[in-house]
C-alpha atoms as a PDB file:
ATOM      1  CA  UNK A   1    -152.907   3.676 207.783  1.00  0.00           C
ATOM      2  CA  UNK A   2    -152.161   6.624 205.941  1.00  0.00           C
ATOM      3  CA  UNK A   3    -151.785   9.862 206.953  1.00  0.00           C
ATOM      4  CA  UNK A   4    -153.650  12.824 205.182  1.00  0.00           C
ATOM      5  CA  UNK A   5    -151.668  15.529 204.298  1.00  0.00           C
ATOM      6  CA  UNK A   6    -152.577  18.973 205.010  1.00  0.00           C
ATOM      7  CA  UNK A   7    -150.844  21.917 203.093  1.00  0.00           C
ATOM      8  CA  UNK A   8    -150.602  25.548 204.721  1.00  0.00           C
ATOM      9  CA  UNK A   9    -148.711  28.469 202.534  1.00  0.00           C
ATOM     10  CA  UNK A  10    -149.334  32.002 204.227  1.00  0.00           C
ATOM     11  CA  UNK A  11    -147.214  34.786 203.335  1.00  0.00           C
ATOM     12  CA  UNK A  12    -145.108  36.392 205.958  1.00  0.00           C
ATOM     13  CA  UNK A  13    -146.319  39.980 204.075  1.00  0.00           C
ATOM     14  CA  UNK A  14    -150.183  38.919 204.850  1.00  0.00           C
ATOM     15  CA  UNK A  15    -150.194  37.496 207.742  1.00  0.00           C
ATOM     16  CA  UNK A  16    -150.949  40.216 210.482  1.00  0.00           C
ATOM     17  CA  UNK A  17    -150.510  37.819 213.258  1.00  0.00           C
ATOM     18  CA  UNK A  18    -146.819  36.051 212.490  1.00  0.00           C
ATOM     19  CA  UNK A  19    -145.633  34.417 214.929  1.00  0.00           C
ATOM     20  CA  UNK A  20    -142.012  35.877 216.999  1.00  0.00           C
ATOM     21  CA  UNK A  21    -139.956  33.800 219.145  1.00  0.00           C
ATOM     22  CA  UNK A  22    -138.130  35.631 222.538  1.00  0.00           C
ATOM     23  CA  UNK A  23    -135.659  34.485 225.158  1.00  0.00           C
ATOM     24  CA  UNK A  24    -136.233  34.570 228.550  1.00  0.00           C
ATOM     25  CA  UNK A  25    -133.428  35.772 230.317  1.00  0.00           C
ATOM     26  CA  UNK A  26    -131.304  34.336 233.509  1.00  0.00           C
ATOM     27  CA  UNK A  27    -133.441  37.039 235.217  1.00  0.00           C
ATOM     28  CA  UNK A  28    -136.485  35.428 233.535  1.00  0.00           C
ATOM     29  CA  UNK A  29    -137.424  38.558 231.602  1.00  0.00           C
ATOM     30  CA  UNK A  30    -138.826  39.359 227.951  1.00  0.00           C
ATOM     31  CA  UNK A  31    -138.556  41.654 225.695  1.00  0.00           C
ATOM     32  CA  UNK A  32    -141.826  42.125 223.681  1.00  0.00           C
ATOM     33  CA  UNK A  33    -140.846  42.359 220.205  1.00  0.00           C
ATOM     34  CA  UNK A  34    -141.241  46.677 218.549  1.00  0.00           C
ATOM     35  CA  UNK A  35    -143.737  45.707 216.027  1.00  0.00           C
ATOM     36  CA  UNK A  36    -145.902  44.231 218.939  1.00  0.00           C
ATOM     37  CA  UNK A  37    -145.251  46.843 221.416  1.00  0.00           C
ATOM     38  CA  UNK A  38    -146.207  49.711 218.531  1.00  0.00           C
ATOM     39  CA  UNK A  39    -149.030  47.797 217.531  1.00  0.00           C
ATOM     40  CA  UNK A  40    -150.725  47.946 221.237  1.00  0.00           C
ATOM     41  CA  UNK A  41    -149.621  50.995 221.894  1.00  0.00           C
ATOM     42  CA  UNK A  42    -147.467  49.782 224.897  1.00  0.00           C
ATOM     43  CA  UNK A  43    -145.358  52.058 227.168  1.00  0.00           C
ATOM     44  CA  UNK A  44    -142.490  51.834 229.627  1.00  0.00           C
ATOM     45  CA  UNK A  45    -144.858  51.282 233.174  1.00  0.00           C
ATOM     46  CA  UNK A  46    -147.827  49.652 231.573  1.00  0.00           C
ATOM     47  CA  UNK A  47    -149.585  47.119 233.347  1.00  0.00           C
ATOM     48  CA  UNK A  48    -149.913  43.487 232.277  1.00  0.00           C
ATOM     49  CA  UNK A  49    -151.914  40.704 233.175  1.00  0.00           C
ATOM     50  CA  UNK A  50    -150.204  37.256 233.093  1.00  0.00           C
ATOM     51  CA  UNK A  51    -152.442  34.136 232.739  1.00  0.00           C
ATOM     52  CA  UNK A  52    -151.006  30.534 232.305  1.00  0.00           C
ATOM     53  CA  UNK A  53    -153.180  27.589 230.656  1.00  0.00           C
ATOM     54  CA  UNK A  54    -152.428  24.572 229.432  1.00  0.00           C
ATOM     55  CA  UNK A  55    -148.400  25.864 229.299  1.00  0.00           C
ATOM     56  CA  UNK A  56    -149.590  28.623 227.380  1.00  0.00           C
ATOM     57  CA  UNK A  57    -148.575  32.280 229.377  1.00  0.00           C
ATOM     58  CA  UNK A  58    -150.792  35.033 227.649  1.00  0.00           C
ATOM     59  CA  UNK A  59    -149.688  38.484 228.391  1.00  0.00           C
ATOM     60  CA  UNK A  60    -152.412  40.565 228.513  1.00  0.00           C
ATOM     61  CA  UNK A  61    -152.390  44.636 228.607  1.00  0.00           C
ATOM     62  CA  UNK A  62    -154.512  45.945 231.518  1.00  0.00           C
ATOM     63  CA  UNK A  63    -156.662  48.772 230.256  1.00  0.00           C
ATOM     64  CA  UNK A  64    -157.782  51.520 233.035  1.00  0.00           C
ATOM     65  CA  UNK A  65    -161.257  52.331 233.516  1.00  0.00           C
ATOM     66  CA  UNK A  66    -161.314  55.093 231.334  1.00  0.00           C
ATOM     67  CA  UNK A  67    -160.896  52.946 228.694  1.00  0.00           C
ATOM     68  CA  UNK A  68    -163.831  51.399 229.043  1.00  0.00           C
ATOM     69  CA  UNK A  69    -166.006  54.884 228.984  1.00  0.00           C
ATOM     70  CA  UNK A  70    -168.931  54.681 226.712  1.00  0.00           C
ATOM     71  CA  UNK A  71    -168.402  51.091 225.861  1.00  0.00           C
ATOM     72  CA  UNK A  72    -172.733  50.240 226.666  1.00  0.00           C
ATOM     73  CA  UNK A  73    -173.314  53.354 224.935  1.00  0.00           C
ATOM     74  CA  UNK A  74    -176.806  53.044 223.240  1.00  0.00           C
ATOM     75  CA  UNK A  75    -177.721  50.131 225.717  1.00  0.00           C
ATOM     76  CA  UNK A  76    -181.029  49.942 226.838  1.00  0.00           C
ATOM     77  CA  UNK A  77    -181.682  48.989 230.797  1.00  0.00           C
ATOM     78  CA  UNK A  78    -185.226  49.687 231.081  1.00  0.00           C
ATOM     79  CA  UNK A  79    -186.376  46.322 231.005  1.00  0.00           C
ATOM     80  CA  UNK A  80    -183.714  45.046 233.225  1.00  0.00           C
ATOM     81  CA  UNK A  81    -184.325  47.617 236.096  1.00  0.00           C
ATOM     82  CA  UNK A  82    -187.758  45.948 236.718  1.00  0.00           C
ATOM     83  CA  UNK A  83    -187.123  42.489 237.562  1.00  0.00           C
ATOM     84  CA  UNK A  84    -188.781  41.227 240.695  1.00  0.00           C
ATOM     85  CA  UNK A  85    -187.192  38.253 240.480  1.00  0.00           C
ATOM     86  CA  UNK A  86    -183.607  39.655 241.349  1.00  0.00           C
ATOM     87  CA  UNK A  87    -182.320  40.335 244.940  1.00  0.00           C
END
């Protein structure tokens, strides 16, 4: 059998998302990478949420609540707030 050959080419200039490798230290620490920290806006003290799946660890920055003001702006709940059916 013979095996298909798939060719990628992406330009280190275009591509928005490159990929960065990091050590993890003998204290198991990590230094997110400048361009990374600039790009979402993270500080000395912010919060992150760490999720592992599938040996995958995802840092994730943990927004506060006011972040999340006005984010069902324009929503309509009318029909919602009528709903026998609900406890």
């Amino acid at each position: 059998m013979e095996r298909e050959k798939v060719l990628l080419s992406i330009k280190p200039s275009l591509n928005k998302n490159a990929m960065t490798t990091v050590t993890v230290s003998a204290k198991f620490r990590v230094v997110i990478p400048k361009d990374v920290r600039s790009k979402l806006k993270l500080r000395a003290g912010h919060k992150l949420v760490v999720i592992e799946k599938d040996g995958i660890v995802n840092l994730i920055p943990l927004k506060p609540v006011k972040a999340a003001r006005g984010l069902a702006k324009g929503a309509n709940a009318g029909q919602f707030r009528e709903e026998y059916d609900r406890f």
